[in-house]
N, C-alpha and C. Protein backbone atom coordinates (compact mmCIF):
# COMPACT_ATOMS: atom_id res chain seq x y z
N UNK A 1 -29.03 128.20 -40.21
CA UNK A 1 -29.41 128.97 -41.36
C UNK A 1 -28.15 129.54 -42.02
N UNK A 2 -27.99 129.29 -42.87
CA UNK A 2 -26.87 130.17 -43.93
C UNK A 2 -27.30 131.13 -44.45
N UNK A 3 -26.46 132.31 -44.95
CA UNK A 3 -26.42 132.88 -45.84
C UNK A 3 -25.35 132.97 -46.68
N UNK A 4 -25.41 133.29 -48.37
CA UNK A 4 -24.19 133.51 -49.05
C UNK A 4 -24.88 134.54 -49.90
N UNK A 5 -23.26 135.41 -50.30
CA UNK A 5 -23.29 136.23 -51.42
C UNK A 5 -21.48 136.35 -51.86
N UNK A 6 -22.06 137.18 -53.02
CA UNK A 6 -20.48 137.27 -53.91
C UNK A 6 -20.70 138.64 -53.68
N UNK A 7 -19.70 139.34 -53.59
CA UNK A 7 -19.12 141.02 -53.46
C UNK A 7 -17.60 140.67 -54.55
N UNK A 8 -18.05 141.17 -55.25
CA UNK A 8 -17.30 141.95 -57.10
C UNK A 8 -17.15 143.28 -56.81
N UNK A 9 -15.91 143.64 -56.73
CA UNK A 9 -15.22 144.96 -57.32
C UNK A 9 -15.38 145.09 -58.86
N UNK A 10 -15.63 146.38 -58.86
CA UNK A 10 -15.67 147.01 -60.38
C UNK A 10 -15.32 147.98 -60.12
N UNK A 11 -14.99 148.57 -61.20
CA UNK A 11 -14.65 150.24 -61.77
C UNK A 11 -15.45 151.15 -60.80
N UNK A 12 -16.56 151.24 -60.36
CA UNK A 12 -17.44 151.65 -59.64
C UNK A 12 -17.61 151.66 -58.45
N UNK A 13 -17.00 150.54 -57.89
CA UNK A 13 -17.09 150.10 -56.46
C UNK A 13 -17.18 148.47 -55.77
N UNK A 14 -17.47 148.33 -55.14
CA UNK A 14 -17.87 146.67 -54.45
C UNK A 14 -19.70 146.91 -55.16
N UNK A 15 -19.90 145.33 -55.25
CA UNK A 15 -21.41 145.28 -55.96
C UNK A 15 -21.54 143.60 -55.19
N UNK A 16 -22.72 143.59 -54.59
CA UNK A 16 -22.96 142.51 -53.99
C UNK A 16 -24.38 141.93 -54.39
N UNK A 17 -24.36 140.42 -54.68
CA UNK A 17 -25.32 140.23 -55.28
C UNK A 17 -25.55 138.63 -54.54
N UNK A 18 -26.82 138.40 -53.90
CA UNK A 18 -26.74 136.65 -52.95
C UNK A 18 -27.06 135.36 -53.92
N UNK A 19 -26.75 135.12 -53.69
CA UNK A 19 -26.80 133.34 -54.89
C UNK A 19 -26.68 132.11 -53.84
N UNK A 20 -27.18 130.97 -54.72
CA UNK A 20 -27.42 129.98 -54.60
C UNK A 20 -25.99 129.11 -54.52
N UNK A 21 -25.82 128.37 -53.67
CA UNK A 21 -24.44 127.07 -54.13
C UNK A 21 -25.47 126.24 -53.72
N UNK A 22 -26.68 125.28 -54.42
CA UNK A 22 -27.49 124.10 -53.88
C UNK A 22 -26.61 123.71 -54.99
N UNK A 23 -26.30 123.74 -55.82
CA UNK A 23 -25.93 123.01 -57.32
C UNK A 23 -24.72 122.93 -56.80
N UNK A 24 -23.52 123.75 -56.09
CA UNK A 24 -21.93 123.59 -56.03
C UNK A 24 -21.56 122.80 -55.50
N UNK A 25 -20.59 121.65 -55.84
CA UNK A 25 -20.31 120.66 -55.23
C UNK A 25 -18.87 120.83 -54.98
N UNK A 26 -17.88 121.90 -55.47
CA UNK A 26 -16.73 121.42 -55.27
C UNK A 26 -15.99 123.20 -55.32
N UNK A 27 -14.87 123.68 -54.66
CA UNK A 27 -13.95 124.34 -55.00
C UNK A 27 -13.85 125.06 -56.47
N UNK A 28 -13.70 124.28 -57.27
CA UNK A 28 -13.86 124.50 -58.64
C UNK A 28 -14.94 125.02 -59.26
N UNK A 29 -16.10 124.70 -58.83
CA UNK A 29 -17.06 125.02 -59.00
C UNK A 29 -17.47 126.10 -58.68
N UNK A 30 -17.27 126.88 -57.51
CA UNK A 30 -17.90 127.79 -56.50
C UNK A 30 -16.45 128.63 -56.75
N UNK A 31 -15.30 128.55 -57.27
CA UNK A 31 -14.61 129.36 -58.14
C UNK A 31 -15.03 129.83 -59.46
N UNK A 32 -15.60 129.15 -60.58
CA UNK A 32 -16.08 129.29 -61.36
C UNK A 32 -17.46 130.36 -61.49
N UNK A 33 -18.07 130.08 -60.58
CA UNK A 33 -19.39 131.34 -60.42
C UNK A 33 -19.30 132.45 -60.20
N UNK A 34 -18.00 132.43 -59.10
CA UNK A 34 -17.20 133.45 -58.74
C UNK A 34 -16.82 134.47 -59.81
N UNK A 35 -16.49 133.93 -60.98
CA UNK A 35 -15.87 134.30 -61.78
C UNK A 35 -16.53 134.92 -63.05
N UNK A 36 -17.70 134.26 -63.08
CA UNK A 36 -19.02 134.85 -63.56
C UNK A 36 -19.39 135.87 -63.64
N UNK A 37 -19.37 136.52 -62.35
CA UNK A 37 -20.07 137.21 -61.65
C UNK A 37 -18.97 138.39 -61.75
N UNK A 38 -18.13 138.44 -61.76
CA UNK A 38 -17.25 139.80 -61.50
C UNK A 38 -16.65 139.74 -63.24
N UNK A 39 -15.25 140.94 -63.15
CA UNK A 39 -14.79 140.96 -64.39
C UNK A 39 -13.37 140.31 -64.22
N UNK A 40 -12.65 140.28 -65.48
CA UNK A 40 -11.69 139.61 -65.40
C UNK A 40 -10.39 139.38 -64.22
N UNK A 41 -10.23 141.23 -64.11
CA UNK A 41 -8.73 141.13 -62.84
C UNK A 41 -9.52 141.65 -61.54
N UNK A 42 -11.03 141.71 -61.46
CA UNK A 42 -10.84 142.33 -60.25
C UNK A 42 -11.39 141.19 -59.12
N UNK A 43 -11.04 141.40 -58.15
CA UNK A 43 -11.41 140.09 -57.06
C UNK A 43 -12.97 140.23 -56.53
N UNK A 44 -13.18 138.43 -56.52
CA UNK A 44 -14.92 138.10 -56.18
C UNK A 44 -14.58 137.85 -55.12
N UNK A 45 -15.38 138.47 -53.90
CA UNK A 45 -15.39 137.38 -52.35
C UNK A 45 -16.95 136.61 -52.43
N UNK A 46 -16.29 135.12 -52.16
CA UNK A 46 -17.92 134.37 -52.13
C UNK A 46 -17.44 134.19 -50.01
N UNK A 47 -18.75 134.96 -49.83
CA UNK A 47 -19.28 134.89 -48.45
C UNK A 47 -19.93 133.74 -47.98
N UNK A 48 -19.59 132.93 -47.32
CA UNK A 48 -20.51 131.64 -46.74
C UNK A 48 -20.91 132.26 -44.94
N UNK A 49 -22.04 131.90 -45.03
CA UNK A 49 -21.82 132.26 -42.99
C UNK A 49 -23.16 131.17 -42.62
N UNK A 50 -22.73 130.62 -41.79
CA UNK A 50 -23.85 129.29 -40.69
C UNK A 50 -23.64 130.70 -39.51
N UNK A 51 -25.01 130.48 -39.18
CA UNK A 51 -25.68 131.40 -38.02
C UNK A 51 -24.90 131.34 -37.08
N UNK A 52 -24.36 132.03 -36.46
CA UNK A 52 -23.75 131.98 -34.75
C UNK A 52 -22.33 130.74 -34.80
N UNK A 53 -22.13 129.67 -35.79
CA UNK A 53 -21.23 128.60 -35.96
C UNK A 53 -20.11 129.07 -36.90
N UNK A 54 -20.15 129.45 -38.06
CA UNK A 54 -18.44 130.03 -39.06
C UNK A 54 -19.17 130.51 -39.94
N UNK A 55 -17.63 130.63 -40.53
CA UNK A 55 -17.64 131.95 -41.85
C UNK A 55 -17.02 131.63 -42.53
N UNK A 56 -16.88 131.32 -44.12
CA UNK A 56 -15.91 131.30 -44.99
C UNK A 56 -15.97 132.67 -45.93
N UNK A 57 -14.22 133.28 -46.53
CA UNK A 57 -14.25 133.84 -47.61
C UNK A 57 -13.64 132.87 -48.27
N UNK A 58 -14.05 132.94 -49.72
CA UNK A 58 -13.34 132.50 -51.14
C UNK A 58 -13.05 134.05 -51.53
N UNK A 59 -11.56 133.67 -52.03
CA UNK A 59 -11.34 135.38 -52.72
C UNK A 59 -11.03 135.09 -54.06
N UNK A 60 -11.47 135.23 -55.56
CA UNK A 60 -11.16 134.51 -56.86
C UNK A 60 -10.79 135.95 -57.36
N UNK A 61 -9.73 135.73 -58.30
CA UNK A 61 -9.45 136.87 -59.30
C UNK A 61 -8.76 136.34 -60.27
N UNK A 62 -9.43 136.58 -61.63
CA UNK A 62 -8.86 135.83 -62.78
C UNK A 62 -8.72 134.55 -62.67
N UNK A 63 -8.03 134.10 -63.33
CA UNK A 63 -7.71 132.28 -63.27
C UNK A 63 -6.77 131.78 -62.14
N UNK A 64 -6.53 132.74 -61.55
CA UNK A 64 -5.67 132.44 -60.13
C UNK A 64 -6.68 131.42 -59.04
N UNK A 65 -5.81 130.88 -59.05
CA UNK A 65 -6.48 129.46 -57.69
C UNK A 65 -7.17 130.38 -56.46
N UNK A 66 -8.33 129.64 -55.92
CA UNK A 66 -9.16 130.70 -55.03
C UNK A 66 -8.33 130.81 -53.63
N UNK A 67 -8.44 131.80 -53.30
CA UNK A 67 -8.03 131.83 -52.00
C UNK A 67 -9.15 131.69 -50.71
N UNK A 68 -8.83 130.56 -49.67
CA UNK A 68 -10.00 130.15 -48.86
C UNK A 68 -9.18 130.49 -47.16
N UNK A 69 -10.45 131.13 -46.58
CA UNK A 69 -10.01 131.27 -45.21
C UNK A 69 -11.53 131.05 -44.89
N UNK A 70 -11.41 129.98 -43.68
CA UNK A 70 -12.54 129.60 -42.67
C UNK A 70 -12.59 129.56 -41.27
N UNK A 71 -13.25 130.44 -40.59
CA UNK A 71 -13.37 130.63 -39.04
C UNK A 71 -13.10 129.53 -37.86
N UNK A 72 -14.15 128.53 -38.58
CA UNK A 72 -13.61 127.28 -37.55
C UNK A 72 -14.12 125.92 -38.32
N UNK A 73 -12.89 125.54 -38.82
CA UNK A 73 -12.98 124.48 -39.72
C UNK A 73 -13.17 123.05 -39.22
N UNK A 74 -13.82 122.84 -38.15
CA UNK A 74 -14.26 121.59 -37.37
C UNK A 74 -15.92 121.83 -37.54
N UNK A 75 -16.11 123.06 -37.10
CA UNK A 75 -17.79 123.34 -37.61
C UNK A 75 -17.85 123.44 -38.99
N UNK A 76 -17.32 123.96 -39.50
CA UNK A 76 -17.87 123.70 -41.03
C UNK A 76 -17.51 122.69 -41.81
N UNK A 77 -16.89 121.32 -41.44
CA UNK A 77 -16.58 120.80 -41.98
C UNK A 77 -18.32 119.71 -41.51
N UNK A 78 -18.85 120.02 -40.84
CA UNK A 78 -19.71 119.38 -40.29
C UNK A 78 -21.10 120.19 -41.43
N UNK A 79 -20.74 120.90 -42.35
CA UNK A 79 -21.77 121.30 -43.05
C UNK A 79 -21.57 121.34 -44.52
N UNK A 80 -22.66 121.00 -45.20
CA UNK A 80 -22.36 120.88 -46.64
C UNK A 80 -21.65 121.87 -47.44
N UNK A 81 -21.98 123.03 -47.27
CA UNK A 81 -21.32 124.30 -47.76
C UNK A 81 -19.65 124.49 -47.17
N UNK A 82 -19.48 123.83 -45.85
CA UNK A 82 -17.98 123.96 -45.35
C UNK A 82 -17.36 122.65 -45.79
N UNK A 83 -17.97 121.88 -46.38
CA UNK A 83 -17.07 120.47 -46.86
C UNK A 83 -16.79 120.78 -48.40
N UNK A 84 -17.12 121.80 -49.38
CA UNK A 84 -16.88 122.64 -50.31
C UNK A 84 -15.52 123.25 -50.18
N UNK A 85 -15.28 123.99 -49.01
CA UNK A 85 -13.65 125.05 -49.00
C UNK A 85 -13.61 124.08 -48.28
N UNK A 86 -13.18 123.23 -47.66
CA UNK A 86 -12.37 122.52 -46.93
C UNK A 86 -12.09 121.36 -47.83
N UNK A 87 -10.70 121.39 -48.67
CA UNK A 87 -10.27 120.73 -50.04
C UNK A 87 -9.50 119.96 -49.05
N UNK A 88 -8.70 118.67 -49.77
CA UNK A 88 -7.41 117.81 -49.13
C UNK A 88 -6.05 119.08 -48.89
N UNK A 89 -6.07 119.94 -49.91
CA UNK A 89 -4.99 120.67 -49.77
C UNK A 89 -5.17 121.62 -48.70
N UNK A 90 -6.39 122.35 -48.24
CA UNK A 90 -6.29 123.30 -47.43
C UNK A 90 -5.89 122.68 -45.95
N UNK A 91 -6.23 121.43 -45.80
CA UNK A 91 -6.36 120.32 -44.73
C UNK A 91 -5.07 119.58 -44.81
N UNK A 92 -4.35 120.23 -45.45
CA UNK A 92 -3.04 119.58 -45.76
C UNK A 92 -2.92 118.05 -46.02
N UNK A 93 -3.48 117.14 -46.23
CA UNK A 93 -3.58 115.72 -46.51
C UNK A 93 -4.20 115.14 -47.93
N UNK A 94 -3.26 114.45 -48.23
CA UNK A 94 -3.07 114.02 -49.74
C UNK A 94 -4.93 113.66 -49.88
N UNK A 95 -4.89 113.62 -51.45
CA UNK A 95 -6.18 113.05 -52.06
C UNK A 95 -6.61 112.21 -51.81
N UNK A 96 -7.46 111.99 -51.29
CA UNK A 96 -8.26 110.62 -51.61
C UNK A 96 -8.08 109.99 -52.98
N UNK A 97 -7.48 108.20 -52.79
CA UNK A 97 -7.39 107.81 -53.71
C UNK A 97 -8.11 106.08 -53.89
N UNK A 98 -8.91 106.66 -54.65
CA UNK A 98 -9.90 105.18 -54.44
C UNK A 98 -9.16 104.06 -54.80
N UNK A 99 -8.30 103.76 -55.82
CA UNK A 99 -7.07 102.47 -55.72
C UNK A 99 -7.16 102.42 -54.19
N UNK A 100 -6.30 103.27 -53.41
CA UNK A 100 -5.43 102.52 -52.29
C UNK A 100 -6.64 102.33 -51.16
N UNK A 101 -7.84 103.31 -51.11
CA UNK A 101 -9.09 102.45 -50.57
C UNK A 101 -9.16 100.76 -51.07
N UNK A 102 -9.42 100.70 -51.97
CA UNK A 102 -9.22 98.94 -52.24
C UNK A 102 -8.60 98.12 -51.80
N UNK A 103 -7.48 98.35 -52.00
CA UNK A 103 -6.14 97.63 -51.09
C UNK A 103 -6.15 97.45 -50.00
N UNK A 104 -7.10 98.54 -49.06
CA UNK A 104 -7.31 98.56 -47.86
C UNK A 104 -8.44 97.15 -47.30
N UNK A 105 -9.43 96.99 -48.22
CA UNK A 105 -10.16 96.49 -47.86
C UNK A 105 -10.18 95.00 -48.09
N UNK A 106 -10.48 94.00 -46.66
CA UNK A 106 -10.33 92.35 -47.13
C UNK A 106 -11.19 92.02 -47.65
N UNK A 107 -11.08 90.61 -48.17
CA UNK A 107 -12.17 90.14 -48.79
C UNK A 107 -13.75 90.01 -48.33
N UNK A 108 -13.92 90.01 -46.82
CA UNK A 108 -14.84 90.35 -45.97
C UNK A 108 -15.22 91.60 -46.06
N UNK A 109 -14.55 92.39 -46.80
CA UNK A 109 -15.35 94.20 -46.59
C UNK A 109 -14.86 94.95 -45.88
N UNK A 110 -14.11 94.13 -45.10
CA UNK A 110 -13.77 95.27 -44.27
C UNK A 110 -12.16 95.24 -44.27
N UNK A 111 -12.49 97.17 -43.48
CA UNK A 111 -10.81 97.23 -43.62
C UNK A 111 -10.12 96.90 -43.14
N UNK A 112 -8.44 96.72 -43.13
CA UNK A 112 -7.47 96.42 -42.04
C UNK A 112 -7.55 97.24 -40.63
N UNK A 113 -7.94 96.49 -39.78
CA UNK A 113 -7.08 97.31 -38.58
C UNK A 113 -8.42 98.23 -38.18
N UNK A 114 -9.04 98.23 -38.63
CA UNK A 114 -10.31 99.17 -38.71
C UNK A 114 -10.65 98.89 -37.32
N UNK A 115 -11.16 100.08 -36.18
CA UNK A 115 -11.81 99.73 -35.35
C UNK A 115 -13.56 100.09 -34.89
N UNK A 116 -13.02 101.71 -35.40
CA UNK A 116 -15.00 102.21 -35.52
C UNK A 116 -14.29 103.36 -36.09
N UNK A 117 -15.79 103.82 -36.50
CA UNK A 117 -15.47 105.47 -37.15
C UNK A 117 -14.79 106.40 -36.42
N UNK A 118 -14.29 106.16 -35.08
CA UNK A 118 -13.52 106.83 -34.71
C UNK A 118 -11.93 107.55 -35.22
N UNK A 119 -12.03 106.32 -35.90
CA UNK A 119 -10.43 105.78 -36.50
C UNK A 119 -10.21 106.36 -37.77
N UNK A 120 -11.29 106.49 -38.37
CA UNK A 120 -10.69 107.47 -39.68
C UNK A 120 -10.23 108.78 -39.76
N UNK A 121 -8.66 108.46 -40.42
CA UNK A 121 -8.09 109.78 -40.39
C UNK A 121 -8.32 111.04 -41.16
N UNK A 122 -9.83 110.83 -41.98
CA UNK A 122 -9.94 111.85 -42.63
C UNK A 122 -11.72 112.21 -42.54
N UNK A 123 -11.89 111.60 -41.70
CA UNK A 123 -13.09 111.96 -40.55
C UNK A 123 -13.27 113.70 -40.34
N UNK A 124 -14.67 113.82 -39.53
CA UNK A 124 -14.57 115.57 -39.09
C UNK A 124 -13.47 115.94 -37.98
N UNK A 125 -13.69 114.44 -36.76
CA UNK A 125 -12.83 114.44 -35.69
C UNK A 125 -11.37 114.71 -36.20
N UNK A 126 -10.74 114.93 -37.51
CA UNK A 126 -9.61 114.83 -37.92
C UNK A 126 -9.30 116.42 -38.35
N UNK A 127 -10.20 117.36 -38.60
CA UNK A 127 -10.23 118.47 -39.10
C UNK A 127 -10.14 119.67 -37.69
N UNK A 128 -9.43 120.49 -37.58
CA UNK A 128 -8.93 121.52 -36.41
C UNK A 128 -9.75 122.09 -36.37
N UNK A 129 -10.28 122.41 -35.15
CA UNK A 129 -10.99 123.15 -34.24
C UNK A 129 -10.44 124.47 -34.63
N UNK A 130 -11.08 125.78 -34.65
CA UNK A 130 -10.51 127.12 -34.69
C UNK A 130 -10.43 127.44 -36.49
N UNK A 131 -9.68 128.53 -37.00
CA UNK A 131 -9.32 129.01 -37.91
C UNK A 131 -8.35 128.22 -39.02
N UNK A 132 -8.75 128.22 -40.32
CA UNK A 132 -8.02 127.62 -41.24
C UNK A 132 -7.73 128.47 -42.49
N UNK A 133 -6.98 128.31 -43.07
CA UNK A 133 -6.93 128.89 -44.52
C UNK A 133 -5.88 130.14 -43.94
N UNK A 134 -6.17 131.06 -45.06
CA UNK A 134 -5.74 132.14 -45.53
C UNK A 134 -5.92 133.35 -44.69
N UNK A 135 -5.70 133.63 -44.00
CA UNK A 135 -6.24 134.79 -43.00
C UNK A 135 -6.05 136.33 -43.59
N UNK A 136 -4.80 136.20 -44.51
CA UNK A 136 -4.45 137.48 -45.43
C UNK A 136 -4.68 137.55 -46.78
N UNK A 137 -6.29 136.98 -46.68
CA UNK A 137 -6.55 136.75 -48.34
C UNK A 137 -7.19 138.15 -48.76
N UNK A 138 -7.27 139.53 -47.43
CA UNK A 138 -8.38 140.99 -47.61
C UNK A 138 -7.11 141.41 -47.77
N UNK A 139 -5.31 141.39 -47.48
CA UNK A 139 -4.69 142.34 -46.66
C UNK A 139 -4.51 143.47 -47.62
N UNK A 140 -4.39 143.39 -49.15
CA UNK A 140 -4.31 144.06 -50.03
C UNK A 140 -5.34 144.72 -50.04
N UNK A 141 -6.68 144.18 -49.59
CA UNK A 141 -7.76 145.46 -49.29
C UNK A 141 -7.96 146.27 -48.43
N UNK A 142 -7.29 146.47 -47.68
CA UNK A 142 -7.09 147.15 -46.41
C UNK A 142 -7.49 146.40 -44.92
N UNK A 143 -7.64 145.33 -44.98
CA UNK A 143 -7.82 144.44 -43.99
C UNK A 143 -6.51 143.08 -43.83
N UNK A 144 -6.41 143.69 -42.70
CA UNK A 144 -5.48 142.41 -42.32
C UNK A 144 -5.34 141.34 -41.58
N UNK A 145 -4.96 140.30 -41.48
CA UNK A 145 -4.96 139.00 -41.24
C UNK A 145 -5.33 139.05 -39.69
N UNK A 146 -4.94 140.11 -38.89
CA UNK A 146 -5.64 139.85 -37.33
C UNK A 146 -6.69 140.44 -37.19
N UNK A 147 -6.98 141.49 -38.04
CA UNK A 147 -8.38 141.72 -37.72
C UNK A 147 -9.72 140.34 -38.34
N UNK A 148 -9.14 140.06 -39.33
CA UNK A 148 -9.90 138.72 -40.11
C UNK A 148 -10.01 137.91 -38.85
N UNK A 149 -8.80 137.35 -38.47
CA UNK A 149 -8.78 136.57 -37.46
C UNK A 149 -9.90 136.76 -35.95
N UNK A 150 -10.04 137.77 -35.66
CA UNK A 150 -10.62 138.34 -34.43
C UNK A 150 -12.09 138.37 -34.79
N UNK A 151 -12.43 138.20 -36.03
CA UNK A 151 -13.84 138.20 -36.30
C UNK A 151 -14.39 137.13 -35.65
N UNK A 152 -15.92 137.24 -35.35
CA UNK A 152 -16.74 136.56 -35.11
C UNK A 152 -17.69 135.49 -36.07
N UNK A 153 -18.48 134.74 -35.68
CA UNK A 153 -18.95 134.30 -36.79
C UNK A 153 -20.45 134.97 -36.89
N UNK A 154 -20.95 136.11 -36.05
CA UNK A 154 -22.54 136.43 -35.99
C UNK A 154 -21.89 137.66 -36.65
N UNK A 155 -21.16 138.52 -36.75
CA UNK A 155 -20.91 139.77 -38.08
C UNK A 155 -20.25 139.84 -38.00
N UNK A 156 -19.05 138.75 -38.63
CA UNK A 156 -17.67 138.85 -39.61
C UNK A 156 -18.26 139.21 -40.94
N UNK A 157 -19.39 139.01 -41.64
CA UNK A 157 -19.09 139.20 -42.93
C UNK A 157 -19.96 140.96 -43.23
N UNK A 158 -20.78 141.25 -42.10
CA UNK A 158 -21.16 142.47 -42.32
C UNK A 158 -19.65 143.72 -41.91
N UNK A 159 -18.93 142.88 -40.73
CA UNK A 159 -17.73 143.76 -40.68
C UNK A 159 -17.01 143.97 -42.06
N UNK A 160 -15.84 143.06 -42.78
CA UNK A 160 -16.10 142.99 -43.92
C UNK A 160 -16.04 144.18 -45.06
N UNK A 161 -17.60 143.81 -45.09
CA UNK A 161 -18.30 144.58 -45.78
C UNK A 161 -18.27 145.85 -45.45
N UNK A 162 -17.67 146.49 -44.65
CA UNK A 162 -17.86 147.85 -43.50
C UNK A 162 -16.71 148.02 -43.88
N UNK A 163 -16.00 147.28 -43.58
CA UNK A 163 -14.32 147.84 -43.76
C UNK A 163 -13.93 148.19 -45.41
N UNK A 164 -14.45 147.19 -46.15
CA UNK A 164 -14.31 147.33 -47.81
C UNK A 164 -15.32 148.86 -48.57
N UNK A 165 -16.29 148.97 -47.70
CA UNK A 165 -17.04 150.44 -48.11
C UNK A 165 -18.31 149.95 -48.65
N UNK A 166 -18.68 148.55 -48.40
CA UNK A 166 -20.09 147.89 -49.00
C UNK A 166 -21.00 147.20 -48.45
N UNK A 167 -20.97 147.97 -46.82
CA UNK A 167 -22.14 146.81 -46.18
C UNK A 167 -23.23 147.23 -46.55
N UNK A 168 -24.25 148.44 -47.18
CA UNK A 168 -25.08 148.93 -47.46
C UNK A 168 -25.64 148.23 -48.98
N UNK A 169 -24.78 147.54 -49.56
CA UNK A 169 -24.90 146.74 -50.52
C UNK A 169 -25.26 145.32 -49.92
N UNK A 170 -24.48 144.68 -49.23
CA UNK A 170 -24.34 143.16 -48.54
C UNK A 170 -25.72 143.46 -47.89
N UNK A 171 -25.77 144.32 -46.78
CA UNK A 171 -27.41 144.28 -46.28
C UNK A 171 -28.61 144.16 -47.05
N UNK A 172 -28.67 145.12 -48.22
CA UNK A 172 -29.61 145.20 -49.16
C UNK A 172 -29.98 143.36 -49.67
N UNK A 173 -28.68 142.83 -50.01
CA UNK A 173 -29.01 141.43 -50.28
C UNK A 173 -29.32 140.15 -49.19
N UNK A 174 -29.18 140.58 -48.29
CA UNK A 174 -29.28 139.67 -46.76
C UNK A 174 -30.55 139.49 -46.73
């Protein structure tokens, strides 16, 4: 079971409100809503959490590239919402480029050298076990990168929310 929400700073305080990503297909996208949703300079966290398995923050502010930290990027890469923040860049490995897929492949279909799905290097089996991203994407909010780190995935995002002054908001939308 998932849950998500966006928590927007304003003039006022943190404001948390839960939404939908069935429509988000990409980084860009799920930056963009982000962005929606709050005002120009102040920072959106989009909350992702799979039950008892990970946690992602996206942290967006202004047109600045999102900042992504994920709990354990082998489980979420195993889920639709974690194959979203888990970009070629955060995974450090170049783009997929459908040219050099071609090249790869003989006239039979198949690829060089290919042995089973084991073998693809950009497979889940290829994505690290444990913590990825950004760990000091709160530190300017008064949270820092080892406490992020030490979170759990059953209430990292209500902690969070506790530490920023807005779990009474985040609950209300849960």
């Amino acid at each position: 079971m998932y849950f998500t929400a966006l928590l927007a700073r304003t003039d006022d305080g943190w404001e948390a409100s839960d939404t939908e990503l069935d429509d988000v297909e990409s980084l860009d996208e799920l930056a963009e809503l982000a962005r929606e949703a709050g005002s120009e300079d102040e920072p959106v966290l989009v909350c992702i959490e799979q039950e008892g398995a990970w946690f992602g923050i996206v942290r967006v502010e202004g047109e600045d590239d999102p900042r992504v930290y994920v709990s354990d990027a082998a489980r979420a890469m195993r889920s639709a919402y974690g194959e979203i923040l888990l970009t070629d860049e955060l995974l450090g490995r170049e783009p997929e480029d459908p040219q050099a897929l071609e090249a790869l492949v003989d006239l039979d279909g198949t690829e060089d050298g290919a042995v089973g799905d084991d073998d693809e290097p950009d497979g889940p089996e290829s994505v690290p076990p444990g913590p990825l991203g950004d760990a000091g994407l709160l530190a300017d909010l008064g949270i820092d990168a080892g406490f992020v780190l030490k979170l759990t995935a059953d209430d990292a995002l209500g902690e969070i929310a506790d530490a920023l002054g807005c779990a009474e908001f985040l609950e209300a939308v849960r």
